[in-house]
PDB file of N, CA and C in Angstrom:
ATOM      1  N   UNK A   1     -11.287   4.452 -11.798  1.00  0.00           N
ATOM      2  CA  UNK A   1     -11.096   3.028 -11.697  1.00  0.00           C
ATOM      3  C   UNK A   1      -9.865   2.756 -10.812  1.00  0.00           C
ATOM      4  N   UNK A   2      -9.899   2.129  -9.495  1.00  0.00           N
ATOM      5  CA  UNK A   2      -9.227   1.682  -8.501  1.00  0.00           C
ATOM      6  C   UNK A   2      -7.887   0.582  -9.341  1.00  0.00           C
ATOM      7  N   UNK A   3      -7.034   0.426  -9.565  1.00  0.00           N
ATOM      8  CA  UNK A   3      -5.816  -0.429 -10.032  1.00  0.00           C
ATOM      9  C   UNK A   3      -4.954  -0.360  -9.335  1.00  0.00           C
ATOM     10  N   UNK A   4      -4.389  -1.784  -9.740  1.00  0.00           N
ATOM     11  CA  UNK A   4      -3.039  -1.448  -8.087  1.00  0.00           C
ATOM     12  C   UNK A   4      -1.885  -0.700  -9.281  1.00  0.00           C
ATOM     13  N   UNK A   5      -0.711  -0.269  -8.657  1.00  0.00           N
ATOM     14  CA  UNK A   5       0.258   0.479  -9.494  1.00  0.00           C
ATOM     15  C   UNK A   5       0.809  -0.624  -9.889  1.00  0.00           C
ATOM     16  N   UNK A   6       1.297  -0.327 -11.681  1.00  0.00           N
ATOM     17  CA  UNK A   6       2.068  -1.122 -12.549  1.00  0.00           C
ATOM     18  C   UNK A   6       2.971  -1.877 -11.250  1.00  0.00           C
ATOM     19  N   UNK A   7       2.885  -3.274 -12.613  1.00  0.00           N
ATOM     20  CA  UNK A   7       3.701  -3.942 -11.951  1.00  0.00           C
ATOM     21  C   UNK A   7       5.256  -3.573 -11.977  1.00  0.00           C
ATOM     22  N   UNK A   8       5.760  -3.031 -13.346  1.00  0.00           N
ATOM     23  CA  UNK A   8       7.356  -2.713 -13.261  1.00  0.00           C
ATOM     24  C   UNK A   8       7.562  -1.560 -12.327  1.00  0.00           C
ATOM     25  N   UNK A   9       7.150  -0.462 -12.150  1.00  0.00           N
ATOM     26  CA  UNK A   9       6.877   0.310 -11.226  1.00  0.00           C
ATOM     27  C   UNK A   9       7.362  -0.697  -9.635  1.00  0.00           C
ATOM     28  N   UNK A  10       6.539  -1.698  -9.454  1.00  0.00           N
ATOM     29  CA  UNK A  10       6.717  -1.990  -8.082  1.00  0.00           C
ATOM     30  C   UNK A  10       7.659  -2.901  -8.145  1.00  0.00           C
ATOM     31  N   UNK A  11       8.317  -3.683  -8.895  1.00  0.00           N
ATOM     32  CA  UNK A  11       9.152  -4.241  -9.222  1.00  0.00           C
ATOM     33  C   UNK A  11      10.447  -3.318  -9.213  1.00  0.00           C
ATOM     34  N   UNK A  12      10.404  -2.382  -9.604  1.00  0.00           N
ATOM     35  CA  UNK A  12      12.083  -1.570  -9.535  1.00  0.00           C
ATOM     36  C   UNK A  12      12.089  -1.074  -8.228  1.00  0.00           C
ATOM     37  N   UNK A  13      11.031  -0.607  -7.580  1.00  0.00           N
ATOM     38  CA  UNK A  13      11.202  -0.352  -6.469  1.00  0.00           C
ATOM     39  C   UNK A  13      12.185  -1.221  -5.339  1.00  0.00           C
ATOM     40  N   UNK A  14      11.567  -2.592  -5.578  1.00  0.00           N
ATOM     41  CA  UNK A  14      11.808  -3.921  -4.400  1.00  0.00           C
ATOM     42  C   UNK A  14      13.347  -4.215  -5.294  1.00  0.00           C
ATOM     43  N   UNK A  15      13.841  -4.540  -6.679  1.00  0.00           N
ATOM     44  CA  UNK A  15      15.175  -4.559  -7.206  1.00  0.00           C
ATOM     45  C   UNK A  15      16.201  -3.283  -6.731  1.00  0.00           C
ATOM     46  N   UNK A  16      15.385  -2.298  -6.058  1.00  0.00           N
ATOM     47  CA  UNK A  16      16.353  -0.710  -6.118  1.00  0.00           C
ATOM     48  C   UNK A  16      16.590  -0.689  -4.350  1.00  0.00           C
ATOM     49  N   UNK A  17      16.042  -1.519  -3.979  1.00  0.00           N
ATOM     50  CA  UNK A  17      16.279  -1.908  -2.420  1.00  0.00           C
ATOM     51  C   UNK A  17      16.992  -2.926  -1.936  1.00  0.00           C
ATOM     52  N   UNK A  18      17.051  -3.968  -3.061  1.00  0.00           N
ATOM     53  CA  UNK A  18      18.220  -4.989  -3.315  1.00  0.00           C
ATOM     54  C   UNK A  18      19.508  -4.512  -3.496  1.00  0.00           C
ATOM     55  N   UNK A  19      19.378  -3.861  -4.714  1.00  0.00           N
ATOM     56  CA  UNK A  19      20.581  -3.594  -5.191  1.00  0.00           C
ATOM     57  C   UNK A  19      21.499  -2.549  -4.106  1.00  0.00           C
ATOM     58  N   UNK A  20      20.372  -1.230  -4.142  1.00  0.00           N
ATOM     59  CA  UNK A  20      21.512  -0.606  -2.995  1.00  0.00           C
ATOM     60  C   UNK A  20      21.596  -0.954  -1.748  1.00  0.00           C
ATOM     61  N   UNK A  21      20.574  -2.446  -0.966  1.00  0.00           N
ATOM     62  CA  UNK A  21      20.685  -1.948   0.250  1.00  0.00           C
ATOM     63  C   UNK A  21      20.539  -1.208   1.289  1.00  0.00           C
ATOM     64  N   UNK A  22      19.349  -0.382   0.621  1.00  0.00           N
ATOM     65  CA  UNK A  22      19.137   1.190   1.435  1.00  0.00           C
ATOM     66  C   UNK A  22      17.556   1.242   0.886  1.00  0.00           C
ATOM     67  N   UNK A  23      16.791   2.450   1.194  1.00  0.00           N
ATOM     68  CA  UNK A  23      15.664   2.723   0.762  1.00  0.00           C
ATOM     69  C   UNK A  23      14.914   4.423   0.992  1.00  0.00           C
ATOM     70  N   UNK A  24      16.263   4.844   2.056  1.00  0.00           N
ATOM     71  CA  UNK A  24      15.624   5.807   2.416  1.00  0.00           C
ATOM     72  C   UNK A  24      15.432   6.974   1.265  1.00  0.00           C
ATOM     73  N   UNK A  25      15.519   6.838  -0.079  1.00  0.00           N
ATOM     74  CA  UNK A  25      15.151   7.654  -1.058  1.00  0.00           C
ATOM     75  C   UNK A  25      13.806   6.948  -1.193  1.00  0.00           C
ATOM     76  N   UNK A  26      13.269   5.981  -1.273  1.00  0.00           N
ATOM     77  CA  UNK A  26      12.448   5.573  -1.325  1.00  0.00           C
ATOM     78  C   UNK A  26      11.168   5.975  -0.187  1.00  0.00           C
ATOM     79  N   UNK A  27      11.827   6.045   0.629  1.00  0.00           N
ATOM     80  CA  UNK A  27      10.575   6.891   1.327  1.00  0.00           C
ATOM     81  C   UNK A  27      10.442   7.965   1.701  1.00  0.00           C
ATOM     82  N   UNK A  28      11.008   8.976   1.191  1.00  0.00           N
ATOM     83  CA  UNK A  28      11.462  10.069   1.250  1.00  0.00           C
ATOM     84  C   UNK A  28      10.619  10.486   0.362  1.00  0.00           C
ATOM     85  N   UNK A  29      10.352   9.855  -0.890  1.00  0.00           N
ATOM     86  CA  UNK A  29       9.634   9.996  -2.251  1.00  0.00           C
ATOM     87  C   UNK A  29       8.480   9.631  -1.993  1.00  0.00           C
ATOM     88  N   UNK A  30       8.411   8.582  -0.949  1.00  0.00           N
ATOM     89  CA  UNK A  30       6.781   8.402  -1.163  1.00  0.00           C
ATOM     90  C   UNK A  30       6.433   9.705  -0.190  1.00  0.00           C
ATOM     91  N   UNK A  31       7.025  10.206   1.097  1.00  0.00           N
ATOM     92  CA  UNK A  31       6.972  11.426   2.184  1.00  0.00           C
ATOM     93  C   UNK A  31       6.448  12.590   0.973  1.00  0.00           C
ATOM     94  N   UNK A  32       7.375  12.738  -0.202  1.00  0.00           N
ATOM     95  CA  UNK A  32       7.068  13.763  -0.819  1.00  0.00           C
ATOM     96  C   UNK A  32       5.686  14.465  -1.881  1.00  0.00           C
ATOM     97  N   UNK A  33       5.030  12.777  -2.305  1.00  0.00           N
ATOM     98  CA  UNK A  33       4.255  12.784  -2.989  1.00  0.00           C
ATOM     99  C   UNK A  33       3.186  13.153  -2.319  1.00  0.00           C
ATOM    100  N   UNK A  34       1.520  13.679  -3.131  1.00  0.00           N
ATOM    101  CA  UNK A  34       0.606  14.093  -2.609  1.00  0.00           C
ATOM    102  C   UNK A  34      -0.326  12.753  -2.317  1.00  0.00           C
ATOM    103  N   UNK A  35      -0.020  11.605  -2.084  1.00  0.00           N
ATOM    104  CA  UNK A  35      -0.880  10.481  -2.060  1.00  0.00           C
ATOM    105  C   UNK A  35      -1.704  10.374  -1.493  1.00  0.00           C
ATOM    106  N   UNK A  36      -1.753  11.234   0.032  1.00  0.00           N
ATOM    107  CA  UNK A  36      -3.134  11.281   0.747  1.00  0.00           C
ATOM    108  C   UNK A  36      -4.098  12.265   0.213  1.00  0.00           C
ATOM    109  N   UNK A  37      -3.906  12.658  -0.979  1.00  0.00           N
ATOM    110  CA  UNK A  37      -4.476  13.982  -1.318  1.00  0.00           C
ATOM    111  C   UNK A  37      -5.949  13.376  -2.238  1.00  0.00           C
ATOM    112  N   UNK A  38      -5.862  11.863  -2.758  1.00  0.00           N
ATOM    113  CA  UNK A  38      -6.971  11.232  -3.466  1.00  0.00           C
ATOM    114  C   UNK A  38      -6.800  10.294  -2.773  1.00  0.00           C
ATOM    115  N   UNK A  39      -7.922   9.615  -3.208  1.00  0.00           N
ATOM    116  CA  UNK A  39      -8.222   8.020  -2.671  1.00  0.00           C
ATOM    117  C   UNK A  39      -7.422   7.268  -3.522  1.00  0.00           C
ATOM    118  N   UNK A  40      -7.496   7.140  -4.354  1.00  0.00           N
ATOM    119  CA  UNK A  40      -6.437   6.318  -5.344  1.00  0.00           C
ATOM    120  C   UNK A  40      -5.151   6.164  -5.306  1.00  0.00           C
ATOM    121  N   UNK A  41      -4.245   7.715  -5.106  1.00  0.00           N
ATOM    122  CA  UNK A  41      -3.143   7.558  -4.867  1.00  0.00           C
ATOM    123  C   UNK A  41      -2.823   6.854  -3.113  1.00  0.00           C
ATOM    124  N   UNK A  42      -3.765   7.098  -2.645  1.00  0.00           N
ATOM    125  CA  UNK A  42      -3.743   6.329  -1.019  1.00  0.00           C
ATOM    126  C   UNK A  42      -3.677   4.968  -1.324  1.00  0.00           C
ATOM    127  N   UNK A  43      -4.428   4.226  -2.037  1.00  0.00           N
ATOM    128  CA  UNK A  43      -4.629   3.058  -2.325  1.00  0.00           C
ATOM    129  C   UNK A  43      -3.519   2.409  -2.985  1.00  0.00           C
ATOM    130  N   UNK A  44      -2.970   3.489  -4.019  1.00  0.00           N
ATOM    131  CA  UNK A  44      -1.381   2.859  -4.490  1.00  0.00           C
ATOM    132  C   UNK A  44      -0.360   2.451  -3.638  1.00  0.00           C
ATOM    133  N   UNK A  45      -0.297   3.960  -3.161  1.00  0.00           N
ATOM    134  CA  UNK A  45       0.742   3.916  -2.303  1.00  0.00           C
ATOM    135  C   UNK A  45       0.813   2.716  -1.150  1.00  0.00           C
ATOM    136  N   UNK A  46      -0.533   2.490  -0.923  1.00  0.00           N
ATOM    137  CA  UNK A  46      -0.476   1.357   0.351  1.00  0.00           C
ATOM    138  C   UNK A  46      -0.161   0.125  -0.114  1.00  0.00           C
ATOM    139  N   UNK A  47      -0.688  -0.246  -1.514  1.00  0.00           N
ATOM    140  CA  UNK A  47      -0.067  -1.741  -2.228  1.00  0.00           C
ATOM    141  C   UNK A  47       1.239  -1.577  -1.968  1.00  0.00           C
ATOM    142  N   UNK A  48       1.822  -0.304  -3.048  1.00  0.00           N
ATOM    143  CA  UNK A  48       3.554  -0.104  -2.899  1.00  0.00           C
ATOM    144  C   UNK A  48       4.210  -0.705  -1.557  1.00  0.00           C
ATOM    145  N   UNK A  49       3.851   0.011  -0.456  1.00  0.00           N
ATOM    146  CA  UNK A  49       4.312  -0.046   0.929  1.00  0.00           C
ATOM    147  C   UNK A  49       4.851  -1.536   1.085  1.00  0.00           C
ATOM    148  N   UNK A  50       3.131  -2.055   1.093  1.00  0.00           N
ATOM    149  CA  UNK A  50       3.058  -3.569   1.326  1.00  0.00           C
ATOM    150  C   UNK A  50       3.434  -4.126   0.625  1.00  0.00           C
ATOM    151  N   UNK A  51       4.003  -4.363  -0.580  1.00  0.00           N
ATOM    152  CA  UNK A  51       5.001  -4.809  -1.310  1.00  0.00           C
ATOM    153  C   UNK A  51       6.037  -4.668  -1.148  1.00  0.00           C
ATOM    154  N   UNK A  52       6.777  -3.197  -0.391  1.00  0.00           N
ATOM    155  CA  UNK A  52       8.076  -3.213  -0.749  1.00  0.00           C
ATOM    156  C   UNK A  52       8.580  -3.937   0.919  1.00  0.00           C
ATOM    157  N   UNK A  53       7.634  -3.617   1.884  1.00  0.00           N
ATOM    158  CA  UNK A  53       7.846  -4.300   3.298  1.00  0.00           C
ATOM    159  C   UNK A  53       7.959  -5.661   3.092  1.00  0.00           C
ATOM    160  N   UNK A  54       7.282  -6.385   2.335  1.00  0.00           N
ATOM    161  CA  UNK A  54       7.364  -8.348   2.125  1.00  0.00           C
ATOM    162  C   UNK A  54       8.399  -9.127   1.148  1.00  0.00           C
ATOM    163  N   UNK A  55       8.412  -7.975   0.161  1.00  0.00           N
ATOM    164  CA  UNK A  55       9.549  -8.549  -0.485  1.00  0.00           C
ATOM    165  C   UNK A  55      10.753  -7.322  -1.009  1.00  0.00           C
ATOM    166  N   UNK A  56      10.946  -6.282  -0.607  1.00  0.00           N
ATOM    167  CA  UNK A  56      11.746  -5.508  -0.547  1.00  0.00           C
ATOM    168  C   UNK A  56      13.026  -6.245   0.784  1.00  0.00           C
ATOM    169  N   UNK A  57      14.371  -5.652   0.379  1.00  0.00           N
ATOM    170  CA  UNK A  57      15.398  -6.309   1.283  1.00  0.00           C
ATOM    171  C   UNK A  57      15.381  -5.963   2.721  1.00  0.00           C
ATOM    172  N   UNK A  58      15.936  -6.759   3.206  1.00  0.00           N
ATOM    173  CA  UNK A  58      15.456  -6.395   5.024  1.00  0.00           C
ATOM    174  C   UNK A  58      15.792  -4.938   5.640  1.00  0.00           C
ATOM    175  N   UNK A  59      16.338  -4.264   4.666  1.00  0.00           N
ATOM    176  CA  UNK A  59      16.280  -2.846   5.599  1.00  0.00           C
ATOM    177  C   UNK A  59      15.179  -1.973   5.487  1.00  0.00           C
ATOM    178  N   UNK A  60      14.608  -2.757   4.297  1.00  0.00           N
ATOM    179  CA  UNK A  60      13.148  -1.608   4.525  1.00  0.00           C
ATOM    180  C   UNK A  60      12.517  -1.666   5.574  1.00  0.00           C
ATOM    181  N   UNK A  61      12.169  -2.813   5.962  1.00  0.00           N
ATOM    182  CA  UNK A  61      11.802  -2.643   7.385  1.00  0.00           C
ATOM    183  C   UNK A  61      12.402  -2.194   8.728  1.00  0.00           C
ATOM    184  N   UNK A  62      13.722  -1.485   8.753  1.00  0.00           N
ATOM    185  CA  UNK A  62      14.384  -1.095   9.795  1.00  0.00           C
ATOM    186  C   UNK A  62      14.251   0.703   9.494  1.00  0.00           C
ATOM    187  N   UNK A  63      14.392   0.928   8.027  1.00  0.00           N
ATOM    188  CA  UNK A  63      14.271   2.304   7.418  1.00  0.00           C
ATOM    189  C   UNK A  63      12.655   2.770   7.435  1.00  0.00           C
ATOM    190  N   UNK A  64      11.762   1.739   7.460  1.00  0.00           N
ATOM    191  CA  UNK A  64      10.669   2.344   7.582  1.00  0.00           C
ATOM    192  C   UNK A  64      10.115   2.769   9.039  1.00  0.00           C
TER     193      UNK A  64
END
């Protein structure tokens, strides 16, 4: 069953990009995970992304 990832999950993400200002652990972690390895985790990961790019703080988009 296809679900997007918890919401607190994507929520600490976009607060943990606020707070520090930074993200590159953040994608470093997603670099590390096997997400292209299922369809599902592809599908997470791409909500994540697109969540943390729209409302994550403006350096995600300079760090990504």
């Amino acid at each position: 069953c296809e679900t997007a990832p918890k919401q607190k999950h994507v929520r600490w993400c976009i607060l943990y990009s606020w707070e520090q200002k930074a993200c590159s652990e953040f994608w470093n972690s997603l670099k590390a995970q096997p997400a292209l390895s299922n369809e599902i985790g592809a599908y997470k990961s791409l909500i994540l992304i697109h969540k943390m790019l729209m409302n994550g703080a403006p350096i995600v988009l300079v760090e990504s």
